[in-house]
C-alpha atoms as a PDB file:
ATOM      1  CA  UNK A   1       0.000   0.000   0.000  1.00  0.00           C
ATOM      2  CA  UNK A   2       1.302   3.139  -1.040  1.00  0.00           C
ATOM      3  CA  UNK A   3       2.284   5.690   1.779  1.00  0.00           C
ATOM      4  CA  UNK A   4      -0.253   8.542   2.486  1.00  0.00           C
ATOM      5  CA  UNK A   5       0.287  11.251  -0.035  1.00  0.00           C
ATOM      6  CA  UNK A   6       1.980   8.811  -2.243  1.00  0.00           C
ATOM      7  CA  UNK A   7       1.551   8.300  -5.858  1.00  0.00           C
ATOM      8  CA  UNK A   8       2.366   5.170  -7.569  1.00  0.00           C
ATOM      9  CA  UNK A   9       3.363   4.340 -11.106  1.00  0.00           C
ATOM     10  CA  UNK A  10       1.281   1.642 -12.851  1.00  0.00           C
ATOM     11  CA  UNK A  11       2.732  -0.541 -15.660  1.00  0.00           C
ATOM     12  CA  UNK A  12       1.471  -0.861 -19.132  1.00  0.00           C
ATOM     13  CA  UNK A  13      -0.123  -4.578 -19.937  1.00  0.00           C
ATOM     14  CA  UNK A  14      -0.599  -5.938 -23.512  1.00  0.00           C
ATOM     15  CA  UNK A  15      -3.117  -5.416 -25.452  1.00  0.00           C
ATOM     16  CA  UNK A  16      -4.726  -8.550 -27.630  1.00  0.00           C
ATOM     17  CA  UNK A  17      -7.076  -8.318 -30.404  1.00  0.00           C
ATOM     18  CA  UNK A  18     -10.853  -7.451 -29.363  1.00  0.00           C
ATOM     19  CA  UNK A  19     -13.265  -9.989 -29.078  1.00  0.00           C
ATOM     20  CA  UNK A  20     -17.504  -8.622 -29.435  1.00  0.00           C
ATOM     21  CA  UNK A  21     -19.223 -10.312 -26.310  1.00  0.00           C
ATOM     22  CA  UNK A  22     -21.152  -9.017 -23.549  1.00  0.00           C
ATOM     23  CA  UNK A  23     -22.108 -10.189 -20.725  1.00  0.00           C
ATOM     24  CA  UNK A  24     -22.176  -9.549 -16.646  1.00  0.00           C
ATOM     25  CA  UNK A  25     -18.862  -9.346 -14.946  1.00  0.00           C
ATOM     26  CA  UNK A  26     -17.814 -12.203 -12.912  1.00  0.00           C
ATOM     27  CA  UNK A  27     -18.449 -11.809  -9.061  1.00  0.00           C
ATOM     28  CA  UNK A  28     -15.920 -11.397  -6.446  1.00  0.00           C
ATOM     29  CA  UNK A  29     -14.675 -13.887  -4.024  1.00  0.00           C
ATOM     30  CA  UNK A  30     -15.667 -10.525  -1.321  1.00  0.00           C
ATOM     31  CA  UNK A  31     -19.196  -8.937  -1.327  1.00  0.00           C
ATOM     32  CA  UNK A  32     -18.255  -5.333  -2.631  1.00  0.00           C
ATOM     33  CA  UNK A  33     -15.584  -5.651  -3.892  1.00  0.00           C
ATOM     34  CA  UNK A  34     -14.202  -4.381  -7.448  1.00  0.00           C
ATOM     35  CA  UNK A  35     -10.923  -5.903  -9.392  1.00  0.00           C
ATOM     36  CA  UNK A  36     -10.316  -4.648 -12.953  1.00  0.00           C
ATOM     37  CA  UNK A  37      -6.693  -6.499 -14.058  1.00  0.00           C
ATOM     38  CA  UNK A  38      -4.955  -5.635 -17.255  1.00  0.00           C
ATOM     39  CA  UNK A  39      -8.038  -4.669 -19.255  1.00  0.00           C
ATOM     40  CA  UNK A  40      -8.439  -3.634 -23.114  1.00  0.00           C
ATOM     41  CA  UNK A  41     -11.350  -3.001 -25.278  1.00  0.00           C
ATOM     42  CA  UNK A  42     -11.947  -2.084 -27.969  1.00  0.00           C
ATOM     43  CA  UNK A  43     -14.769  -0.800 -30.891  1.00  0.00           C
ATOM     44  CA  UNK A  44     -14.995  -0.721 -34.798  1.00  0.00           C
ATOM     45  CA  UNK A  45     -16.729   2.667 -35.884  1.00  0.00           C
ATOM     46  CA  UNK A  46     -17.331   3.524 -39.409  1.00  0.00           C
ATOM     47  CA  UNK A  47     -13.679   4.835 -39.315  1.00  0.00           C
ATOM     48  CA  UNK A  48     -12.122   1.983 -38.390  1.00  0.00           C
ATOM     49  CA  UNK A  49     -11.094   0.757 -35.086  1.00  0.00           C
ATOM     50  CA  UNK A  50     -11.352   2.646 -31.344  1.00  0.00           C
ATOM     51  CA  UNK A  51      -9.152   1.282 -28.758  1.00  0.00           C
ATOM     52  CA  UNK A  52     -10.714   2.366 -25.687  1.00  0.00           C
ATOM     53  CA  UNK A  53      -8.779   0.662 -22.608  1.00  0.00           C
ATOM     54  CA  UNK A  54      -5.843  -1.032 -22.868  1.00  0.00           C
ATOM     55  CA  UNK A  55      -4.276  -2.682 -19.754  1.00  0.00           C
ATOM     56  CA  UNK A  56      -6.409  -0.662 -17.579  1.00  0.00           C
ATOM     57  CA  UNK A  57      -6.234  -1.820 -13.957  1.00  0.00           C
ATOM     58  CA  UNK A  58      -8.353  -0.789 -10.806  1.00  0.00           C
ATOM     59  CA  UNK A  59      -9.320  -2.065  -7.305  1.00  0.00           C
ATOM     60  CA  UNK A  60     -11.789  -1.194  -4.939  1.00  0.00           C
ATOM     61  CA  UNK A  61     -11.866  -2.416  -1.314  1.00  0.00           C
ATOM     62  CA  UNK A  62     -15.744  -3.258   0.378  1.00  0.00           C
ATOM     63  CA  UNK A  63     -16.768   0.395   1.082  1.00  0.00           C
ATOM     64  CA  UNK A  64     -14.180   2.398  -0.324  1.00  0.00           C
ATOM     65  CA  UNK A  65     -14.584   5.431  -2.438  1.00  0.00           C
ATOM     66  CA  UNK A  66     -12.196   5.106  -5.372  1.00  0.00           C
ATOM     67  CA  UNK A  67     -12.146   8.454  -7.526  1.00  0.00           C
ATOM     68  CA  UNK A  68     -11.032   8.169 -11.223  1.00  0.00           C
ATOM     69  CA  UNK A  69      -9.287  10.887 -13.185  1.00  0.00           C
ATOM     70  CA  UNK A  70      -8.484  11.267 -16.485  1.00  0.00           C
ATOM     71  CA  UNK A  71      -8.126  13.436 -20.002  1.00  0.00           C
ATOM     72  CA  UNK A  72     -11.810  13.528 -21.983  1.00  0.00           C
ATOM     73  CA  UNK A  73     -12.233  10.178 -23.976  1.00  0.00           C
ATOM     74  CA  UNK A  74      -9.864   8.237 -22.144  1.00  0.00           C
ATOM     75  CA  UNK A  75     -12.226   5.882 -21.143  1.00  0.00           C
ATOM     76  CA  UNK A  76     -13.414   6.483 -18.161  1.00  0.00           C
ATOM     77  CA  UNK A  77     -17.046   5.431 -18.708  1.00  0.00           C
ATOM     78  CA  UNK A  78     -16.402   2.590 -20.674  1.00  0.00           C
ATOM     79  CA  UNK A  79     -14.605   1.298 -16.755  1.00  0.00           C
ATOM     80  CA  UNK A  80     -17.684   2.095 -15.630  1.00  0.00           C
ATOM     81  CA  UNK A  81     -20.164   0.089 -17.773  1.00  0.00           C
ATOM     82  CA  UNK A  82     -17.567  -2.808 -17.844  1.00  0.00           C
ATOM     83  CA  UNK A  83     -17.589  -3.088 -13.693  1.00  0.00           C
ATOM     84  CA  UNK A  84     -21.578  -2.555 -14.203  1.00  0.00           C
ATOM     85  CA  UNK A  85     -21.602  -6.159 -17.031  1.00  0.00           C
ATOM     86  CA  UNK A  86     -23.019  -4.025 -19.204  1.00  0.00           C
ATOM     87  CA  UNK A  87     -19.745  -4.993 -21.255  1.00  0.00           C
ATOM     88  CA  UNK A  88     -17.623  -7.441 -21.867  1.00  0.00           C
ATOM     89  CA  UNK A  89     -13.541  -6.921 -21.683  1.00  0.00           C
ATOM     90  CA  UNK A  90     -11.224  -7.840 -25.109  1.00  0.00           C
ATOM     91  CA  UNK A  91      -8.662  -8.899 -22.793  1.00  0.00           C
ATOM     92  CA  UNK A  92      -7.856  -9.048 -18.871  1.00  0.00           C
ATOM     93  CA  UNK A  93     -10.626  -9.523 -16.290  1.00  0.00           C
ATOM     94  CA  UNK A  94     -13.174  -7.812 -13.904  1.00  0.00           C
ATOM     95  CA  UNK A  95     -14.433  -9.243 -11.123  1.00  0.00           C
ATOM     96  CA  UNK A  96     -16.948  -7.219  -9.500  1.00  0.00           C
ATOM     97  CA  UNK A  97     -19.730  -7.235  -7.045  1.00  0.00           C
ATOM     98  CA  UNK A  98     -23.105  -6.384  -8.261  1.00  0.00           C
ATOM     99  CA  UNK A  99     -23.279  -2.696  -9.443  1.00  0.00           C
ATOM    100  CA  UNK A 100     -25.437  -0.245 -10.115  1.00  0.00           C
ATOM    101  CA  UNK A 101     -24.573   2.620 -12.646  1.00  0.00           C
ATOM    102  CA  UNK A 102     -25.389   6.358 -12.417  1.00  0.00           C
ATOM    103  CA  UNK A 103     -25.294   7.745 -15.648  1.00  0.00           C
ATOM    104  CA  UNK A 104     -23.840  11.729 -16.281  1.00  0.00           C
ATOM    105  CA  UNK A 105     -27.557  12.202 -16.860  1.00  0.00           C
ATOM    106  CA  UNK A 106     -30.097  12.071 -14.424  1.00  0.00           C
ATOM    107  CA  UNK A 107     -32.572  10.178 -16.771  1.00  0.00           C
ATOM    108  CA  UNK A 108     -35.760  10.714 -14.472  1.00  0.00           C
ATOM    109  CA  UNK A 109     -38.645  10.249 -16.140  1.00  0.00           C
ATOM    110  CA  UNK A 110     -40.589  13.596 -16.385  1.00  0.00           C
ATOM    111  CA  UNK A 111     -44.353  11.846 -16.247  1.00  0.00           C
ATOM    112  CA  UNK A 112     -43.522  10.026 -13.107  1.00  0.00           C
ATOM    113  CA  UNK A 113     -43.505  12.175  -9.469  1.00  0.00           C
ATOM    114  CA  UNK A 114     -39.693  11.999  -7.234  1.00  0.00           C
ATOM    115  CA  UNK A 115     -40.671   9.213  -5.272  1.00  0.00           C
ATOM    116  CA  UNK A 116     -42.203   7.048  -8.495  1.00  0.00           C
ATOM    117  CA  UNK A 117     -39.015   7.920 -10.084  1.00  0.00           C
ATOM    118  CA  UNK A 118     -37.135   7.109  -6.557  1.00  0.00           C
ATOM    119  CA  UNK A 119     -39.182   3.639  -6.568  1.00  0.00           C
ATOM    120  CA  UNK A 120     -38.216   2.862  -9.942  1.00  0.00           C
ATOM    121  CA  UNK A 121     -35.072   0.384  -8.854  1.00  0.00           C
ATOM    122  CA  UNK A 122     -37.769  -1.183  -6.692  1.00  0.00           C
ATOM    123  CA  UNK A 123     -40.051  -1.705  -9.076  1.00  0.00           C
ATOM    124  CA  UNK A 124     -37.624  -3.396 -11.554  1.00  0.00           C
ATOM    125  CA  UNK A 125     -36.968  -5.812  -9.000  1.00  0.00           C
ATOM    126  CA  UNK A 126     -40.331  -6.736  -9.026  1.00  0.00           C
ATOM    127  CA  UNK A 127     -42.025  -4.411  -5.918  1.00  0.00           C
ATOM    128  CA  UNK A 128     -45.874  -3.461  -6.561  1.00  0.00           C
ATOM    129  CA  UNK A 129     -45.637   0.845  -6.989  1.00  0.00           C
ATOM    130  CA  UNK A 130     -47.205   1.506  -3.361  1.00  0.00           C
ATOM    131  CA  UNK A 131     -44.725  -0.688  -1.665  1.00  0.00           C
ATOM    132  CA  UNK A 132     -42.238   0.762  -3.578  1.00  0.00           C
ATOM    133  CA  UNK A 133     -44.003   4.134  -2.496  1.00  0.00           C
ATOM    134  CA  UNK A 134     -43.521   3.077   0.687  1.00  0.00           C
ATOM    135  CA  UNK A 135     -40.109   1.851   0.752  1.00  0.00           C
ATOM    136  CA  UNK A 136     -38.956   5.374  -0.783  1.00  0.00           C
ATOM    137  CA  UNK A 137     -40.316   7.610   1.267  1.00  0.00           C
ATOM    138  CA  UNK A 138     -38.309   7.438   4.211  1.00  0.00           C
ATOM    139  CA  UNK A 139     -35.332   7.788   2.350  1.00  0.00           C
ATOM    140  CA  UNK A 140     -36.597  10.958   0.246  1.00  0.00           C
ATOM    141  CA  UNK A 141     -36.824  12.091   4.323  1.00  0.00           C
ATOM    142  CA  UNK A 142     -33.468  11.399   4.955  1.00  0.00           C
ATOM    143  CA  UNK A 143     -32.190  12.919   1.626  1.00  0.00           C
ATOM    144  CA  UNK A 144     -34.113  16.032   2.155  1.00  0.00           C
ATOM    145  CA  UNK A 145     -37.051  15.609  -0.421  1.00  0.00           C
ATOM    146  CA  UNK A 146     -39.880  15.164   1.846  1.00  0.00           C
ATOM    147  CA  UNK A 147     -42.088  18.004   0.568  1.00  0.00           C
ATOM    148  CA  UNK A 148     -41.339  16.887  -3.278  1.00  0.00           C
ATOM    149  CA  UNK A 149     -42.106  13.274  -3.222  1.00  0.00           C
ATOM    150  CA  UNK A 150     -45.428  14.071  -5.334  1.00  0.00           C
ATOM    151  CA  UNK A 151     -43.673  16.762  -7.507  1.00  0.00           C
ATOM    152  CA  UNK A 152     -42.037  15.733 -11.249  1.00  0.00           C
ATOM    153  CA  UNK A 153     -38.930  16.684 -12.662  1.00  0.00           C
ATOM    154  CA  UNK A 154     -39.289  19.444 -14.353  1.00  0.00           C
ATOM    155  CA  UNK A 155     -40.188  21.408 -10.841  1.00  0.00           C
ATOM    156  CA  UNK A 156     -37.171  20.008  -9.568  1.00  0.00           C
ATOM    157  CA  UNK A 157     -33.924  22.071  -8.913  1.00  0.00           C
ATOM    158  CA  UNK A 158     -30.944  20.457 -10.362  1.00  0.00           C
ATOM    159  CA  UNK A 159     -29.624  19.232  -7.285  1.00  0.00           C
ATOM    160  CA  UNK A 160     -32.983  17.402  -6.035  1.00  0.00           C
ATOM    161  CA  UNK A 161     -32.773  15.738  -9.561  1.00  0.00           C
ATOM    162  CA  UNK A 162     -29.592  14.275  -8.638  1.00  0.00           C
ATOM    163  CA  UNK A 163     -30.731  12.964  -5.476  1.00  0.00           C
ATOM    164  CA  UNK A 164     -33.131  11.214  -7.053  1.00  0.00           C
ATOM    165  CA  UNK A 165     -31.192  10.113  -9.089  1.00  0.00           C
ATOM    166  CA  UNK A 166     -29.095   9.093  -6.398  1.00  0.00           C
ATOM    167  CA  UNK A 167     -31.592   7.327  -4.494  1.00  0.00           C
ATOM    168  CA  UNK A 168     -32.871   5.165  -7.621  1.00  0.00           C
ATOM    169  CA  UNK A 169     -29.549   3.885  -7.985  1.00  0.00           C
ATOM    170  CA  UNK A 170     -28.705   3.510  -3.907  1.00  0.00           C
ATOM    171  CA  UNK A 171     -32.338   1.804  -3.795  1.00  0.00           C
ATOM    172  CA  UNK A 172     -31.296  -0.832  -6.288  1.00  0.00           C
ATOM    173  CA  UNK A 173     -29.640  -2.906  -3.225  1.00  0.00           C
ATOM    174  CA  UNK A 174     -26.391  -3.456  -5.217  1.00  0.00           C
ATOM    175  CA  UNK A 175     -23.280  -3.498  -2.901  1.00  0.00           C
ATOM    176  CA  UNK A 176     -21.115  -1.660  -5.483  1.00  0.00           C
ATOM    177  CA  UNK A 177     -22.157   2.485  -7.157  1.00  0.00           C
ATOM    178  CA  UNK A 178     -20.680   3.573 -10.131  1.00  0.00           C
ATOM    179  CA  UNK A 179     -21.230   7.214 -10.778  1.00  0.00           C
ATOM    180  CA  UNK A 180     -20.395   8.801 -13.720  1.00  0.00           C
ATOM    181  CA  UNK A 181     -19.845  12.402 -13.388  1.00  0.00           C
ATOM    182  CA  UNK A 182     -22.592  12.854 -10.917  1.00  0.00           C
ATOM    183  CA  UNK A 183     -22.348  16.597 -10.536  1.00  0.00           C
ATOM    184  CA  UNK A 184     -21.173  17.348 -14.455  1.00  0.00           C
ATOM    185  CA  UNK A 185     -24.456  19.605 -15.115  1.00  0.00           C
ATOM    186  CA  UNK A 186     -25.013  21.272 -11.794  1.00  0.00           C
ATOM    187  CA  UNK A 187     -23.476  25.401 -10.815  1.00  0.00           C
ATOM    188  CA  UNK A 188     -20.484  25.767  -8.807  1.00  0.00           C
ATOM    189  CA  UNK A 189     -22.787  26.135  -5.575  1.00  0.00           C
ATOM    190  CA  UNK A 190     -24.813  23.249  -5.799  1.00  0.00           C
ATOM    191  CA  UNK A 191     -21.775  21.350  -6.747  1.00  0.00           C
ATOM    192  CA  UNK A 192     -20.179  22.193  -3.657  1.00  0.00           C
ATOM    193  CA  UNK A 193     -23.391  21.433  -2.091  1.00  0.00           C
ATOM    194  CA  UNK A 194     -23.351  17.749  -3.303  1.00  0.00           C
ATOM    195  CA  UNK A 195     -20.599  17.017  -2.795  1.00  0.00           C
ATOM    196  CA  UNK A 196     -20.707  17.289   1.081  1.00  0.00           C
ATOM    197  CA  UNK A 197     -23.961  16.054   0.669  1.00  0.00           C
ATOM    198  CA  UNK A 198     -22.689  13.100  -0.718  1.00  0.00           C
ATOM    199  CA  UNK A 199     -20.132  12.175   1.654  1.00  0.00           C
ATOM    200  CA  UNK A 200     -22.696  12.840   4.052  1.00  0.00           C
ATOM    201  CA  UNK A 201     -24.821  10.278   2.740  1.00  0.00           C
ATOM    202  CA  UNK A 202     -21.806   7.390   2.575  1.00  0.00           C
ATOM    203  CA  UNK A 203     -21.367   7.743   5.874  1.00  0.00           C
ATOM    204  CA  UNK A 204     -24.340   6.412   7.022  1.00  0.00           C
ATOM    205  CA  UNK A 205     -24.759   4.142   4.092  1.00  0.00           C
ATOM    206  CA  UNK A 206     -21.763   2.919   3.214  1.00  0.00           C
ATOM    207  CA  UNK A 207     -21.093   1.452  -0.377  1.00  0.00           C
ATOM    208  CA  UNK A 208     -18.366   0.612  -2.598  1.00  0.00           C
ATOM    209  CA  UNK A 209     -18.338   3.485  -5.270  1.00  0.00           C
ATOM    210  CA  UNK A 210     -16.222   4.023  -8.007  1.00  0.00           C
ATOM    211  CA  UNK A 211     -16.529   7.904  -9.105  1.00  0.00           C
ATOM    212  CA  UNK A 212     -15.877   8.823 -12.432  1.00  0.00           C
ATOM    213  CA  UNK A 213     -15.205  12.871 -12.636  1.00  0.00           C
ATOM    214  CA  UNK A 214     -13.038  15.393 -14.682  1.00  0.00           C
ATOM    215  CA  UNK A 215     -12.780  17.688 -11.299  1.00  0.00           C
ATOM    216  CA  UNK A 216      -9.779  16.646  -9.668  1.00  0.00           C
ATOM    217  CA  UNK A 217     -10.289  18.633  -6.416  1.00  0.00           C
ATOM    218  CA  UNK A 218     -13.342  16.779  -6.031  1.00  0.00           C
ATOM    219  CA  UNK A 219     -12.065  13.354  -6.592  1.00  0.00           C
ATOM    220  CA  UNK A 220      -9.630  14.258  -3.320  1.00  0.00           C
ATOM    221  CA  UNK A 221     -12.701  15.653  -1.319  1.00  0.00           C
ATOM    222  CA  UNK A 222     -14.487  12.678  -2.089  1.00  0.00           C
ATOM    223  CA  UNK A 223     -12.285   9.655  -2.155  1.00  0.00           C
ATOM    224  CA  UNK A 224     -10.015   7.212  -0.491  1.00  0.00           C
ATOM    225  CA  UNK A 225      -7.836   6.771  -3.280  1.00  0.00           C
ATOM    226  CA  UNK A 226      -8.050   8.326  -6.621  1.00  0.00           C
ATOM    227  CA  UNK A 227      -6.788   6.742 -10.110  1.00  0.00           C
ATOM    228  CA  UNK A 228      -5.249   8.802 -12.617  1.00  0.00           C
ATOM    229  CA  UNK A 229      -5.619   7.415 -15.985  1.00  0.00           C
ATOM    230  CA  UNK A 230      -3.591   8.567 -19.464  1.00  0.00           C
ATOM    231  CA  UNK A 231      -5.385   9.477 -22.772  1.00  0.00           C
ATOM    232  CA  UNK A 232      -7.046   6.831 -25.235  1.00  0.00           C
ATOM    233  CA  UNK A 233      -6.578   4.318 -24.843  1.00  0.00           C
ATOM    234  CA  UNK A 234      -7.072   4.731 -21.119  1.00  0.00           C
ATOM    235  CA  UNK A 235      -4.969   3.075 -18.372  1.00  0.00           C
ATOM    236  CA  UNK A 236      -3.985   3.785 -14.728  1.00  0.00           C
ATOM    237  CA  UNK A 237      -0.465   6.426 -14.775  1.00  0.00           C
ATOM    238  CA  UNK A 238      -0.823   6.749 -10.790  1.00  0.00           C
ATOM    239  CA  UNK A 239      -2.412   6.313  -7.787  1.00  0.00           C
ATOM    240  CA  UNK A 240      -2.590   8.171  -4.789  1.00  0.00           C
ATOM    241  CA  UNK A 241      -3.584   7.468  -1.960  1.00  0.00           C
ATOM    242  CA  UNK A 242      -6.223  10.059   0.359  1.00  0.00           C
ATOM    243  CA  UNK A 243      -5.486   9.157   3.698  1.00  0.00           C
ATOM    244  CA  UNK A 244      -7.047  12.572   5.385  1.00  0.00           C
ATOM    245  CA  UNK A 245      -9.817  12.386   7.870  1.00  0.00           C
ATOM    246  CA  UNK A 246     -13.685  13.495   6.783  1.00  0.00           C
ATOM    247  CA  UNK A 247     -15.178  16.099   6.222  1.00  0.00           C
ATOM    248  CA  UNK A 248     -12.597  17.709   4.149  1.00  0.00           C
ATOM    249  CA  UNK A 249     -11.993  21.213   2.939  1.00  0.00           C
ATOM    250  CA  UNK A 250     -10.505  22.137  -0.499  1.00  0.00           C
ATOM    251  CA  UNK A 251      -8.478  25.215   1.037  1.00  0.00           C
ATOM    252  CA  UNK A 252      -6.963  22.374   3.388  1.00  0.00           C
ATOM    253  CA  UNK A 253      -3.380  21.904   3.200  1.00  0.00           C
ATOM    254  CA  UNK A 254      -3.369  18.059   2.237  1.00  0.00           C
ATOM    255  CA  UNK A 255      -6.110  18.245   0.038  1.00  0.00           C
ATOM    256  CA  UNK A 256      -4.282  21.024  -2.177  1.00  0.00           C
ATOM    257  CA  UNK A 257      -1.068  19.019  -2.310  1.00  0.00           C
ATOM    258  CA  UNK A 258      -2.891  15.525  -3.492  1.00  0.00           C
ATOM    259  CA  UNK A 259      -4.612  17.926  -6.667  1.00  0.00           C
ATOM    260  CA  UNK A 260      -1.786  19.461  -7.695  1.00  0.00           C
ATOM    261  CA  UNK A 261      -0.017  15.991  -7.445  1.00  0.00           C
ATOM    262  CA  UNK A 262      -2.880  14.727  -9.712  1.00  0.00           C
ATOM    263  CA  UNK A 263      -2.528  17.272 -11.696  1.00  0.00           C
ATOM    264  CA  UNK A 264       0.893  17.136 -12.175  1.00  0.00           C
ATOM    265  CA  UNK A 265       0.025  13.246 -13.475  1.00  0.00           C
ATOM    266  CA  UNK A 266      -2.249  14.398 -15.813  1.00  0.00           C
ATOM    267  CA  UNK A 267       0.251  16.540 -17.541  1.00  0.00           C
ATOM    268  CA  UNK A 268      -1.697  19.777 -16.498  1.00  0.00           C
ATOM    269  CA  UNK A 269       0.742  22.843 -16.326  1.00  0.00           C
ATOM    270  CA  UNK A 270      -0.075  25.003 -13.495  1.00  0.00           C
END
């Protein structure tokens, strides 16, 4: 394990010649727990061939916020949707716990009200609506929502949307959240808001979440270690560790030294 503050170099692994199948990832010998080793993939657009990932490795402990960095295009959500099964690797393996992906998008659906929307990972899992109704609301309590359950999206401040959004995917039961640039479309304040928000809410509900972001200083606020990955095709450059007690602040000390460190990986001239 890396020392606190530390960053690591990663190796390069080999790329092999993609393969088209899909399929869910295999499961863990540990319940929330994430292993990406050595993975490539790749896809053949009209203009030939896109190599995505190549030798792209990752872990994630039971519980532990992992952060991942990296240059537009690099990747990053194509991690995401392979530790999700919604993909299949060309080469290397995942092994992940159940997961449940949060797309950049909130994707609520604008005829249903925030609980129905909230209820919507019950109801795939084959919960009648009013239990699902039922099994929402207290949470839409907890995440501050309480007044809205019965209004729809479009009444909805950015930030509530997100919650919601947040919620669906929490109420999924999956041991293992993959968030893809949560906070992308929301103003600097209600960024800031969610963010503490966030870690506010993983404190009482602990997950395994791998967070996919282009904000760097929010990767440190957020995580326990965050992964710095190179252009397409995407692999890990460094790691670095975020051993800094909760709640954090971005003018702290620590937290300003691991983002310019991360920056400095990223090739990002200050």
């Amino acid at each position: 394990m890396p020392a606190k503050g530390a960053t690591t170099e990663i190796g390069e692994a080999p790329v092999k010649e993609p393969r088209d199948v899909d399929g869910p990832a295999t499961a863990p010998e540990r319940a929330g727990e994430v292993r990406v080793d050595a993975v490539s993939r790749a896809f053949r657009t009209r203009r030939g061939r896109v190599d995505a990932l190549a030798g792209m490795s990752l872990r994630a402990d039971p519980d532990e916020v992992v952060a991942v960095v990296g240059p537009s295009g690099c990747g990053k959500t194509t991690l995401l949707e392979l530790i999700c099964g919604l993909q299949r690797p060309d080469a290397g393996t995942v092994l992940a716990a159940p997961a449940a992906l949060m797309p950049q998008r909130d994707l609520l659906l604008p005829w249903l009200t925030a609980i129905d929307n909230a209820g919507l990972a019950l109801r795939a899992r084959g919960v009648g609506r009013e239990v699902a109704r039922r099994q929402a609301a207290p949470w839409l309590e907890r995440f501050g929502l309480a007044e809205f359950e019965s209004t729809r999206p479009a009444q909805l401040s950015g930030g509530m949307r997100q919650r919601v959004s947040f919620l669906r995917t929490l109420l999924s039961g999956k041991p293992v959240l993959a968030l893809d640039e949560p906070f992308a479309s929301l103003d600097a304040i209600t960024r800031h808001e969610m963010r503490q928000w966030l870690a506010h809410v993983l404190e009482i509900e602990p997950r395994t979440v791998v967070l996919v972001t282009h904000d760097v200083e929010e990767a440190v606020l957020l995580s326990d270690r965050v992964i710095v990955m190179s252009p397409r095709p995407g692999r890990a450059i460094a790691e670095l560790v975020v051993d800094l007690p909760r709640p954090r602040a971005a003018t702290d000390a620590s937290v300003v030294e691991l983002r310019e460190r991360a920056l400095e990986a990223l090739g990002v001239r200050r």
